[in-house]
C-alpha atoms as a PDB file:
ATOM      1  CA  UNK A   1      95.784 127.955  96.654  1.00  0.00           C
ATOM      2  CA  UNK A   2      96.977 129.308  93.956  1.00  0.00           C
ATOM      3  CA  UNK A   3      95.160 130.039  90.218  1.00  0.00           C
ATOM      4  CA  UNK A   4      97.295 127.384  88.569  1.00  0.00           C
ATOM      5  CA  UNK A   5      97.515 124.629  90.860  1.00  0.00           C
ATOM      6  CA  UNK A   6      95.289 122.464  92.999  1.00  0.00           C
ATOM      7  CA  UNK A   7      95.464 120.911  96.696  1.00  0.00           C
ATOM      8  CA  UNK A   8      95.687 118.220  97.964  1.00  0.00           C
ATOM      9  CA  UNK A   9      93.606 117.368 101.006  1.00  0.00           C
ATOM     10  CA  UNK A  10      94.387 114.262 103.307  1.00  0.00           C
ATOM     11  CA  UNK A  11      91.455 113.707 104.900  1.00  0.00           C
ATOM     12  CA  UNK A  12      90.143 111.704 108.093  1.00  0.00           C
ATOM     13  CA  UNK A  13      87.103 109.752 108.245  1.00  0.00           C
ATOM     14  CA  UNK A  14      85.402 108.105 111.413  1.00  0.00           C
ATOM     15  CA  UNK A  15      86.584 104.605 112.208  1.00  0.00           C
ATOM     16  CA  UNK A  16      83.297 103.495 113.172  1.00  0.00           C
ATOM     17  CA  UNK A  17      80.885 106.217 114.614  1.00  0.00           C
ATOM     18  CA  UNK A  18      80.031 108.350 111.598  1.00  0.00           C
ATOM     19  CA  UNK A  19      79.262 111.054 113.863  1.00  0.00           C
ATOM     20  CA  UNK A  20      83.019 111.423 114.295  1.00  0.00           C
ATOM     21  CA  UNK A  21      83.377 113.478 111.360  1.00  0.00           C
ATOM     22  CA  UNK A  22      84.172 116.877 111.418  1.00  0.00           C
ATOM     23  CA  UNK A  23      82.677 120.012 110.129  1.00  0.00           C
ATOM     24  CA  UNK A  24      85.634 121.003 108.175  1.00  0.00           C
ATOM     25  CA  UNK A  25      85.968 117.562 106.604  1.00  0.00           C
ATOM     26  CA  UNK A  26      82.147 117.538 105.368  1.00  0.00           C
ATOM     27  CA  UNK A  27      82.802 121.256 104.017  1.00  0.00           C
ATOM     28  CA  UNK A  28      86.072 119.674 102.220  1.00  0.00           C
ATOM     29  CA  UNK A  29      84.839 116.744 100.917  1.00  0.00           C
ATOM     30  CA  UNK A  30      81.538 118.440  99.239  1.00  0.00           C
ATOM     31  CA  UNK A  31      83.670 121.234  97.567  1.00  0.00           C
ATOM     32  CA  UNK A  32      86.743 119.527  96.132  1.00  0.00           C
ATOM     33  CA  UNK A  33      86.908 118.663  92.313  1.00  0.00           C
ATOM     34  CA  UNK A  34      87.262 114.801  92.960  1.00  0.00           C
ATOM     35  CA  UNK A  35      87.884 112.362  95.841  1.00  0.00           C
ATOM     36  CA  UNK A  36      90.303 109.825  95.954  1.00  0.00           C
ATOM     37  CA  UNK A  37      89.004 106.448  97.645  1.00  0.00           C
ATOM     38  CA  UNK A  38      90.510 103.459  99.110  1.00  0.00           C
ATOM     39  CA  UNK A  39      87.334 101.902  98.557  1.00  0.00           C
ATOM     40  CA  UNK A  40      84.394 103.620  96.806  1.00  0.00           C
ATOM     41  CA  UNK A  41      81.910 100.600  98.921  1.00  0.00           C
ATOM     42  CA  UNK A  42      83.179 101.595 101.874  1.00  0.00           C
ATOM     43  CA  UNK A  43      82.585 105.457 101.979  1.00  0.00           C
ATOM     44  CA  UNK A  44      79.324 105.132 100.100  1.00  0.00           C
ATOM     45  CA  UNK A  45      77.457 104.956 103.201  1.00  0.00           C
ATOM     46  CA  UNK A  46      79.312 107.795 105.215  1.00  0.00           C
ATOM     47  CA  UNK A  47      79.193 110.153 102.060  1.00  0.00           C
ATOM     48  CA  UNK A  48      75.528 109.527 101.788  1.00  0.00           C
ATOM     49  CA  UNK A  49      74.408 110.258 105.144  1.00  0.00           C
ATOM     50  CA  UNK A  50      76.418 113.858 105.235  1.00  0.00           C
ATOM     51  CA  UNK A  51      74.851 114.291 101.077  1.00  0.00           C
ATOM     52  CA  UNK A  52      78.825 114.078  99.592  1.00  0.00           C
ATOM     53  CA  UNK A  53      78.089 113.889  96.024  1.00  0.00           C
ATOM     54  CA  UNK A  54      81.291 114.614  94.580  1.00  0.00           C
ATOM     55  CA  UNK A  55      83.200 112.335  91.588  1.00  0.00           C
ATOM     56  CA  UNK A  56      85.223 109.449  93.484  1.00  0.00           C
ATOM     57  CA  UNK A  57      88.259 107.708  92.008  1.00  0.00           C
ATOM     58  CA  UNK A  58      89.485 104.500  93.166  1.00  0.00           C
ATOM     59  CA  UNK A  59      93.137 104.516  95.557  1.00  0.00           C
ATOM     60  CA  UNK A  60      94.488 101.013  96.411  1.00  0.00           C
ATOM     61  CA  UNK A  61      97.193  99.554  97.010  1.00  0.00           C
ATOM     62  CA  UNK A  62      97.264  97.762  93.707  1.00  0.00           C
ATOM     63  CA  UNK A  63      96.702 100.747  91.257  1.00  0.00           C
ATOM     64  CA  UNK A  64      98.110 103.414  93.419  1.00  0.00           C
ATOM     65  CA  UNK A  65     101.428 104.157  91.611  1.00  0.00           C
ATOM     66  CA  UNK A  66      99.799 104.243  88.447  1.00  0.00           C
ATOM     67  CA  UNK A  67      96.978 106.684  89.435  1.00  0.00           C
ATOM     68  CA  UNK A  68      98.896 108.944  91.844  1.00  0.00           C
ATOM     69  CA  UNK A  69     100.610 109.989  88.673  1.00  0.00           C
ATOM     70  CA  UNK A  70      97.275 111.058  87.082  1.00  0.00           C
ATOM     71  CA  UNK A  71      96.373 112.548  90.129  1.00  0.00           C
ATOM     72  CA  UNK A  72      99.481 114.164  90.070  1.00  0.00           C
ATOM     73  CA  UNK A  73      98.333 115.946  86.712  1.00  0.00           C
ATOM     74  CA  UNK A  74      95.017 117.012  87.532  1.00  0.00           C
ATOM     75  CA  UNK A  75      96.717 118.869  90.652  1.00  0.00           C
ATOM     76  CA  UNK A  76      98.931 121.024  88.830  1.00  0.00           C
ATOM     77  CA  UNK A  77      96.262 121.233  85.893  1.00  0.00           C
ATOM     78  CA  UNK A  78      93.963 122.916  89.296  1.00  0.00           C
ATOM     79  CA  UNK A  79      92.454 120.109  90.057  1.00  0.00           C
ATOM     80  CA  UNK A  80      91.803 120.118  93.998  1.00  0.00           C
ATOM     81  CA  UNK A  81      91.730 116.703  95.372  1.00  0.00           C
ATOM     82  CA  UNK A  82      90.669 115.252  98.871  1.00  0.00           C
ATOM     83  CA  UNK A  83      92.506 111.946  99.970  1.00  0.00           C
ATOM     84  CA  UNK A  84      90.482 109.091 102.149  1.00  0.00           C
ATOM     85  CA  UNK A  85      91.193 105.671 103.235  1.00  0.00           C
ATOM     86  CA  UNK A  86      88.324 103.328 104.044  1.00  0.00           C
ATOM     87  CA  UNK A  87      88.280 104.363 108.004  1.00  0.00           C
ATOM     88  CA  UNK A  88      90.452 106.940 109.804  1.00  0.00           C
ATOM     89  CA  UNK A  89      93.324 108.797 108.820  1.00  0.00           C
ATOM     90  CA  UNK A  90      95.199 108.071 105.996  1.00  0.00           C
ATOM     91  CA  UNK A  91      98.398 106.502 105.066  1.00  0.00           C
ATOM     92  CA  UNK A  92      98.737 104.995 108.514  1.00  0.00           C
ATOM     93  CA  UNK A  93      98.428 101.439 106.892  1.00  0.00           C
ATOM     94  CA  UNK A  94      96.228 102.339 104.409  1.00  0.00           C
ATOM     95  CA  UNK A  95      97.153 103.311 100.668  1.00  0.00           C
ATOM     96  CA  UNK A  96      98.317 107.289  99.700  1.00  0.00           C
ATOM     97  CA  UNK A  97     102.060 107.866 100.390  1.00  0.00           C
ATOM     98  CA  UNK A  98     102.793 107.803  96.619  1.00  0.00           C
ATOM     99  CA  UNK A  99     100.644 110.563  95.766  1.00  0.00           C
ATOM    100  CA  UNK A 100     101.141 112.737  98.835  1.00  0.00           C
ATOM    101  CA  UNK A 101     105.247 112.512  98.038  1.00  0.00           C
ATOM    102  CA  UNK A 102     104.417 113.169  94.477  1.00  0.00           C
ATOM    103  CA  UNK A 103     102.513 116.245  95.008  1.00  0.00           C
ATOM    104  CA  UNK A 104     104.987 117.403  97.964  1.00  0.00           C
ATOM    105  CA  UNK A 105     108.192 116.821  95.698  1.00  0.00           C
ATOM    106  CA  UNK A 106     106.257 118.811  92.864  1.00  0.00           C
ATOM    107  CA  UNK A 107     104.981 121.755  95.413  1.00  0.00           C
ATOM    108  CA  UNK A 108     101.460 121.194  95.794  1.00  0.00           C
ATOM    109  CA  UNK A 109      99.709 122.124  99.311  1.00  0.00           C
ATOM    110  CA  UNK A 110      99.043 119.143 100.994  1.00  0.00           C
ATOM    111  CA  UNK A 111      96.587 120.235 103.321  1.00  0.00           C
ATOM    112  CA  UNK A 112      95.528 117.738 106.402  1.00  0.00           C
ATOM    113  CA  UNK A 113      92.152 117.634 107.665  1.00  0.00           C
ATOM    114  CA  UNK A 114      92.272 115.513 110.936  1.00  0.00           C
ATOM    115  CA  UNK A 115      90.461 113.408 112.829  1.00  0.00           C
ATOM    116  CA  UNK A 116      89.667 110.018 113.914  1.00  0.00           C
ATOM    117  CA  UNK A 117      92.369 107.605 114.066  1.00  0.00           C
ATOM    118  CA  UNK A 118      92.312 104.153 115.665  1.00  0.00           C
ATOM    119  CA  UNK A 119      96.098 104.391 116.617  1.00  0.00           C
ATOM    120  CA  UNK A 120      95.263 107.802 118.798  1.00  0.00           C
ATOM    121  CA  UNK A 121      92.139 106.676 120.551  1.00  0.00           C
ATOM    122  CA  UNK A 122      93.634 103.602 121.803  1.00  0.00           C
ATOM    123  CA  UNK A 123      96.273 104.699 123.169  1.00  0.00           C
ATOM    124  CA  UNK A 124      94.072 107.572 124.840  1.00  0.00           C
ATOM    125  CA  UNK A 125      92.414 105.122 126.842  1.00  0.00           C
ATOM    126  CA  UNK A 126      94.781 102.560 127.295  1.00  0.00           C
ATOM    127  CA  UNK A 127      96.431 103.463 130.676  1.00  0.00           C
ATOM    128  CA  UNK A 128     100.104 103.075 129.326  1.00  0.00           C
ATOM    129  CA  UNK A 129     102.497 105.268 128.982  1.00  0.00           C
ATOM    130  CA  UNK A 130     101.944 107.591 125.631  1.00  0.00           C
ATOM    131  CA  UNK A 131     104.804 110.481 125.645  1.00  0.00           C
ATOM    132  CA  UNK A 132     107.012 107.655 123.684  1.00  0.00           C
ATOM    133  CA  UNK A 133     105.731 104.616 121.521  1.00  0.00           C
ATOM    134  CA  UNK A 134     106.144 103.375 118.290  1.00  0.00           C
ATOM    135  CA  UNK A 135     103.656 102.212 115.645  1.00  0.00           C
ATOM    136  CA  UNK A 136     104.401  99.021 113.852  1.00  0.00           C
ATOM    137  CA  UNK A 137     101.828  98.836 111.633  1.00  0.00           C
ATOM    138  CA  UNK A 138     100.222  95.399 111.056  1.00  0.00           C
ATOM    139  CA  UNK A 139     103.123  92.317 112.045  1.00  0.00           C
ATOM    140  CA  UNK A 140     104.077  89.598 109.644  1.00  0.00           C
ATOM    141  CA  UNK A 141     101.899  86.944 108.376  1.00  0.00           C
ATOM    142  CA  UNK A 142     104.245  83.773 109.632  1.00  0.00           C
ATOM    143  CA  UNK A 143     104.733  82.696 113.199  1.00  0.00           C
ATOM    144  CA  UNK A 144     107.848  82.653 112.821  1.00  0.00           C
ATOM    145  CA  UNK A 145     108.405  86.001 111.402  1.00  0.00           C
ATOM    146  CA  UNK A 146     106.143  87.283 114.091  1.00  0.00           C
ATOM    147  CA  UNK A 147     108.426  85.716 116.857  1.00  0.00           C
ATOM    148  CA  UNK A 148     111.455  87.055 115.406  1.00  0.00           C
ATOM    149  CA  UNK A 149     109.840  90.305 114.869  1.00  0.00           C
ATOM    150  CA  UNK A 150     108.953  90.418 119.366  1.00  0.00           C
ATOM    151  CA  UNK A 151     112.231  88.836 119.792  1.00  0.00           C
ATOM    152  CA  UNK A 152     113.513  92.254 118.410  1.00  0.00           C
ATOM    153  CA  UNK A 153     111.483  94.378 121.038  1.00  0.00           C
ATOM    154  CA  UNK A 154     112.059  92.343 123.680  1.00  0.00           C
ATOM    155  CA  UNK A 155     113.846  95.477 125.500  1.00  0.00           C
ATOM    156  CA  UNK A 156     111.972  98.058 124.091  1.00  0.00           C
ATOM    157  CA  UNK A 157     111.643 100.625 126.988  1.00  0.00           C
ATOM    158  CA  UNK A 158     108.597 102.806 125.333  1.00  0.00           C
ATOM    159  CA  UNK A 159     104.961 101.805 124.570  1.00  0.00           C
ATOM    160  CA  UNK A 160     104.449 100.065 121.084  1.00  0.00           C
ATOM    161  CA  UNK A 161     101.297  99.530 119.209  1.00  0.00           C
ATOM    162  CA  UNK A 162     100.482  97.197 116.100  1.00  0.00           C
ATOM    163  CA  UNK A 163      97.218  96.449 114.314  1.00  0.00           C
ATOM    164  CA  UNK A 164      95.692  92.723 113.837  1.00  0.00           C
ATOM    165  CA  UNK A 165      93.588  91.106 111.906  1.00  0.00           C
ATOM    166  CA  UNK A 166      90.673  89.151 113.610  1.00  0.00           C
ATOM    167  CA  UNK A 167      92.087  86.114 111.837  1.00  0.00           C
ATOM    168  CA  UNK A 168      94.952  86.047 113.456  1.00  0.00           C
ATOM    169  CA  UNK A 169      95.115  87.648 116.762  1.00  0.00           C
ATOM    170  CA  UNK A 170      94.915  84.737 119.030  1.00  0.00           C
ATOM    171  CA  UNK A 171      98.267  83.415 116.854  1.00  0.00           C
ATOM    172  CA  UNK A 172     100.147  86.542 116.910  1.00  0.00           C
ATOM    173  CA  UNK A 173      99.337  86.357 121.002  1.00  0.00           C
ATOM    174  CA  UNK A 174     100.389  82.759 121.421  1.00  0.00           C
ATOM    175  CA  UNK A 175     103.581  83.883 119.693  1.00  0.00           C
ATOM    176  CA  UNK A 176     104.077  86.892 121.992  1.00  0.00           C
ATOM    177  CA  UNK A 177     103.874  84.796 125.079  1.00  0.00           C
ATOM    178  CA  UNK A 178     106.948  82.745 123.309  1.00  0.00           C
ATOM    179  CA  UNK A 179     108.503  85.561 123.788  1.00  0.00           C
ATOM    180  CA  UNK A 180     107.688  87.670 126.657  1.00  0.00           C
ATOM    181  CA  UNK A 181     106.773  87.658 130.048  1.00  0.00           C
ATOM    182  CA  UNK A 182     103.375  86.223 130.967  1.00  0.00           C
ATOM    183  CA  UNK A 183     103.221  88.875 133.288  1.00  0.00           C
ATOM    184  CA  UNK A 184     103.917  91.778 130.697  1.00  0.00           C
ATOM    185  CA  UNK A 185     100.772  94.261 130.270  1.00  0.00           C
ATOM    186  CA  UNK A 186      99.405  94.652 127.405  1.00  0.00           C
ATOM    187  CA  UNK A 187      96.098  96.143 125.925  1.00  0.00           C
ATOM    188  CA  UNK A 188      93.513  95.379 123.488  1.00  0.00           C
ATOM    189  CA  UNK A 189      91.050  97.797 121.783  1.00  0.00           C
ATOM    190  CA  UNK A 190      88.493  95.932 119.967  1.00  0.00           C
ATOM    191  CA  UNK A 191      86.261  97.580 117.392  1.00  0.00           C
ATOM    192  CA  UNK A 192      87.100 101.433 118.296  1.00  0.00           C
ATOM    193  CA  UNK A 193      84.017 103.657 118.078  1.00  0.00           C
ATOM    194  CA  UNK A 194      81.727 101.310 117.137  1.00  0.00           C
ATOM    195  CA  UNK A 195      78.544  98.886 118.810  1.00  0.00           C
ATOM    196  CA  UNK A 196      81.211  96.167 120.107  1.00  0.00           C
ATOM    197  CA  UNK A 197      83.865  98.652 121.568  1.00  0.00           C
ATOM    198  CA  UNK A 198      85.993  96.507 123.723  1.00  0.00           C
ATOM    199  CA  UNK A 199      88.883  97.708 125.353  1.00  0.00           C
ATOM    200  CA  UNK A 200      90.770  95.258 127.589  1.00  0.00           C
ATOM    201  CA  UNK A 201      94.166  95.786 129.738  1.00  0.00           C
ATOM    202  CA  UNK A 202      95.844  92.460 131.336  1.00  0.00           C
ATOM    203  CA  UNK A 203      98.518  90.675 131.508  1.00  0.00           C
ATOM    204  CA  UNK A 204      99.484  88.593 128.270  1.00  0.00           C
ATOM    205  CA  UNK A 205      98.708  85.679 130.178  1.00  0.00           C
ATOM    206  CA  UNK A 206      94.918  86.504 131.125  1.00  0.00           C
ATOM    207  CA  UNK A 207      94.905  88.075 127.394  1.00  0.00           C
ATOM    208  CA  UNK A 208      95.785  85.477 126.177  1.00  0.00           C
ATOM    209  CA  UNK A 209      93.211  83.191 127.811  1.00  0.00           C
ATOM    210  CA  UNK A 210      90.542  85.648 127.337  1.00  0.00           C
ATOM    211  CA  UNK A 211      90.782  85.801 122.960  1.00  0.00           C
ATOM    212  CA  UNK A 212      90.973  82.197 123.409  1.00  0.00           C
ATOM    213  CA  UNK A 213      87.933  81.290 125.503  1.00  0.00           C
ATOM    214  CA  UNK A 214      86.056  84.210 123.606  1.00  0.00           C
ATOM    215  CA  UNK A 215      84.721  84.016 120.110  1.00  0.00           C
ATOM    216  CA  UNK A 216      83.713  87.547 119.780  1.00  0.00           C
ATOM    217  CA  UNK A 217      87.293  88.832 121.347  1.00  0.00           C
ATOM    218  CA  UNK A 218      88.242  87.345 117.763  1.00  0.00           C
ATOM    219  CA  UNK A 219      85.975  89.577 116.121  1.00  0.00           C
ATOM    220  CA  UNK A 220      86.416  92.479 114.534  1.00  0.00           C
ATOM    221  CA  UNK A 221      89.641  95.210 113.875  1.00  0.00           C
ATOM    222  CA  UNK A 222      92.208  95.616 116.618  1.00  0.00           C
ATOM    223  CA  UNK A 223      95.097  97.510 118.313  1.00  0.00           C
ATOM    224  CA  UNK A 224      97.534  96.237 120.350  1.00  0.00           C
ATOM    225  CA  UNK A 225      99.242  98.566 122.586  1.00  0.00           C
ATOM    226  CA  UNK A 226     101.820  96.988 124.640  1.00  0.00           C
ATOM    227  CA  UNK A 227     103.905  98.227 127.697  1.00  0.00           C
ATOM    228  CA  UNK A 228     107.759  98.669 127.286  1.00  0.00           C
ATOM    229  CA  UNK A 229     110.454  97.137 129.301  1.00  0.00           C
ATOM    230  CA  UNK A 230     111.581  98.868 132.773  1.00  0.00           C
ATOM    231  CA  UNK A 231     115.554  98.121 132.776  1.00  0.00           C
ATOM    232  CA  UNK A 232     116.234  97.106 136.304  1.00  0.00           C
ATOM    233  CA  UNK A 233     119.493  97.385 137.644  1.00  0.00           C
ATOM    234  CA  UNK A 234     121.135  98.737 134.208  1.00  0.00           C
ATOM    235  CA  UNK A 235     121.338  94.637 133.857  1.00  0.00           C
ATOM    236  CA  UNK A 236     118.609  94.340 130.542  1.00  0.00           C
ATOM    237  CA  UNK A 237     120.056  95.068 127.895  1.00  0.00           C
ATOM    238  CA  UNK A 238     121.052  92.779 125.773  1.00  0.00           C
ATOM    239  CA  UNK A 239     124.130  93.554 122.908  1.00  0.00           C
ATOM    240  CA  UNK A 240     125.423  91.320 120.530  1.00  0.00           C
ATOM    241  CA  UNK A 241     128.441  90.031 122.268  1.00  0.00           C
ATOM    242  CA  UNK A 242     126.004  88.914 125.002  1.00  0.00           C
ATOM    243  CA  UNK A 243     123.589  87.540 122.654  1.00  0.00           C
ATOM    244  CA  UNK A 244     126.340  86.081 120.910  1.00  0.00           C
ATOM    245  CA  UNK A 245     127.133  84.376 123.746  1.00  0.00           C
ATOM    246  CA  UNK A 246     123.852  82.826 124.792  1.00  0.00           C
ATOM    247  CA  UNK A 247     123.849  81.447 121.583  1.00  0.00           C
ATOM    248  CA  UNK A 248     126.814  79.379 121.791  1.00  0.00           C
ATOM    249  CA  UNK A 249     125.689  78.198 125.073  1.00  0.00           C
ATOM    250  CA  UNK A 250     122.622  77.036 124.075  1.00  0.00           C
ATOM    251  CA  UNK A 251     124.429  74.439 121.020  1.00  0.00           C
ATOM    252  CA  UNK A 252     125.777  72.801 124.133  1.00  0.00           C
ATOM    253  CA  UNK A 253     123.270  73.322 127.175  1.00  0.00           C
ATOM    254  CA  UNK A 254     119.577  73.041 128.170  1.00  0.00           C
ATOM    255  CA  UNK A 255     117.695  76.309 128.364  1.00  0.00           C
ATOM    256  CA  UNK A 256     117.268  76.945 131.889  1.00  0.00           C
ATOM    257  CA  UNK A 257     121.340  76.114 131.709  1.00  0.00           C
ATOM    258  CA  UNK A 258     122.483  77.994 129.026  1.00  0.00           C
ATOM    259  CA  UNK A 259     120.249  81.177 130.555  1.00  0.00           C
ATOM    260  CA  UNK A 260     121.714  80.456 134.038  1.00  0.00           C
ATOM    261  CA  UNK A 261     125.645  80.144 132.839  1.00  0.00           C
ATOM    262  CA  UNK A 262     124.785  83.487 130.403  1.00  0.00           C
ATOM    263  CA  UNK A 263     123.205  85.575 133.599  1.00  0.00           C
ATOM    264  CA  UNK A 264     126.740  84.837 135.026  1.00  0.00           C
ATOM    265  CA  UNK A 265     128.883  85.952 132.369  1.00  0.00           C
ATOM    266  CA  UNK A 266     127.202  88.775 130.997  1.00  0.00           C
ATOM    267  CA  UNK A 267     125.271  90.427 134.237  1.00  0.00           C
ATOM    268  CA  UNK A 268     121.721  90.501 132.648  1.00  0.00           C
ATOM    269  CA  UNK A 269     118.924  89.030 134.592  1.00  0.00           C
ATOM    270  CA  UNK A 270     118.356  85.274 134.351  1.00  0.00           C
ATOM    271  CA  UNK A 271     114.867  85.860 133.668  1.00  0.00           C
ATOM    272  CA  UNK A 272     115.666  88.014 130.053  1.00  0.00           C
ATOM    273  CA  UNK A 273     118.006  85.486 129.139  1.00  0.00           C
ATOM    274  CA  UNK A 274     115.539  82.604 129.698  1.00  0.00           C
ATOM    275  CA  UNK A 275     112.785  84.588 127.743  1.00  0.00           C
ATOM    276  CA  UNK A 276     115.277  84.838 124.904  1.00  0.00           C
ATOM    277  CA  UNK A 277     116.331  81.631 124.649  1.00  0.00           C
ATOM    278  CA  UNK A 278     112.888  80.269 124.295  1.00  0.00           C
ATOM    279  CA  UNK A 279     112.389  82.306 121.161  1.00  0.00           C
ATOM    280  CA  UNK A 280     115.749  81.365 119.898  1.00  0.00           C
ATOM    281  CA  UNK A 281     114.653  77.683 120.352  1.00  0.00           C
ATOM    282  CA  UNK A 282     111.522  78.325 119.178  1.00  0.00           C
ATOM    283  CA  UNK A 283     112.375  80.602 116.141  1.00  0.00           C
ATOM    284  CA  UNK A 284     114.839  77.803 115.226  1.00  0.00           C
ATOM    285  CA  UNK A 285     112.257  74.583 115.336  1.00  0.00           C
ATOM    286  CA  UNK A 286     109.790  77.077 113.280  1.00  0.00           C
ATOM    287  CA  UNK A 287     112.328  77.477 110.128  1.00  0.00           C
END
């Protein structure tokens, strides 16, 4: 660091355990000038059992434009600075990408401190395949955004992960099996780290049945990891002219026909079509 300028720390907190906390981020957080918190409530209890008395200043993502500019100024004034969301790393749905590009466009070290991260840990443990996936963040509030939004990943071929709110996991479930195969394998990590840990892999189906029948599989903060598509045959991919296609079949034809005459005309499996087509018809009834 040099004499003129600060750094900026982006710093990882345990997501449930506080003994998931590293050395170096204790060392960090009790030497910088001031800390930067989603939520000063939420770290009170983690900062007092590892004695973190430094200043706090409040990060959200309602102020967070505003004071990453201040921020901004205290950095170059020397200022050094650690960044933390509520729980685990940030900026991975959580507030701080508007002061980490500030200070990177304006040449301030930004310096990560890692650690825990929900995202990571369940997919550690989740007995999928991990050397591809893609994050998606939380999904869309509105069925039938959400069935739209699995309608578009209906092919994926790697491993994809969201997060979900207790509130509405069961929903955003009964709108995945709109779309996808009963069959398909997903998995659920419930409460990561902490006294409820639950970590589930099933088919949708049984999933599904299990959040439903359980109250406390609505509990709490979850990932959902779920298993990408294995093309068979070269015959599952869908492109527009085929989807185009299906379409126009089903203004004139029951579903099970309209999948059955599109299998013959395009070459994709009768079963993809059919899964499709539900969603169509069902993102269509929704709007």
């Amino acid at each position: 660091m040099s004499d003129q300028t600060g750094r900026l720390y982006v710093v990882a907190t345990p997501i449930g355990n506080l003994a998931d906390f590293s050395f170096r981020a204790v060392e960090v957080l009790k030497t910088v000038d001031l800390i930067a918190v989603e939520d000063t409530r939420h770290v009170l209890h983690l900062f007092q059992h590892y004695n973190i008395n430094n200043k706090m200043v409040s990060l959200h993502q309602h102020n967070e434009d505003r004071v990453s500019v201040d921020l901004l100024n205290k950095l170059q004034q020397g200022v050094s600075i650690a960044l933390v969301s509520d729980a685990g790393t940030p900026l991975l749905s959580d507030p701080g990408m508007p002061l980490v590009r500030l200070a990177k466009n304006a040449g301030i070290d930004v310096v990560p401190i890692p650690g825990a991260c929900a995202l990571i840990a369940a997919l550690s443990v989740s007995g999928l395949p991990v050397s591809r996936f893609t994050f998606e963040g939380f999904l869309p509030r509105t069925s039938s955004a959400r069935v739209a939004f699995f309608t578009d990943r209906l092919n994926n071929p790697a491993t994809w992960v969201f997060y979900e709110s207790s509130h509405r996991i069961l929903a955003s479930l009964q709108d995945m099996a709109k779309v996808f195969p009963l069959d398909h394998q997903i998995v659920i990590a419930r409460e990561m780290t902490k006294m409820h840990e639950t970590i589930i892999k099933s088919s949708l189906e049984e999933m599904l049945e299990k959040v439903a029948q359980d109250e406390n599989m609505r509990k709490g903060e979850f990932v959902v990891i779920v298993d990408g598509f294995v093309s068979q045959k070269g015959h599952d991919e869908i492109n527009d002219e085929q989807l185009k296609v299906l379409k126009i079949l089903l203004q004139e034809c029951s579903i099970k026909t309209a999948a059955s005459l599109a299998a013959e005309i395009t070459g994709v499996r009768k079963k993809v079509l059919y899964q499709l087509a539900l969603s169509l018809v069902g993102q269509a009834e929704s709007d």
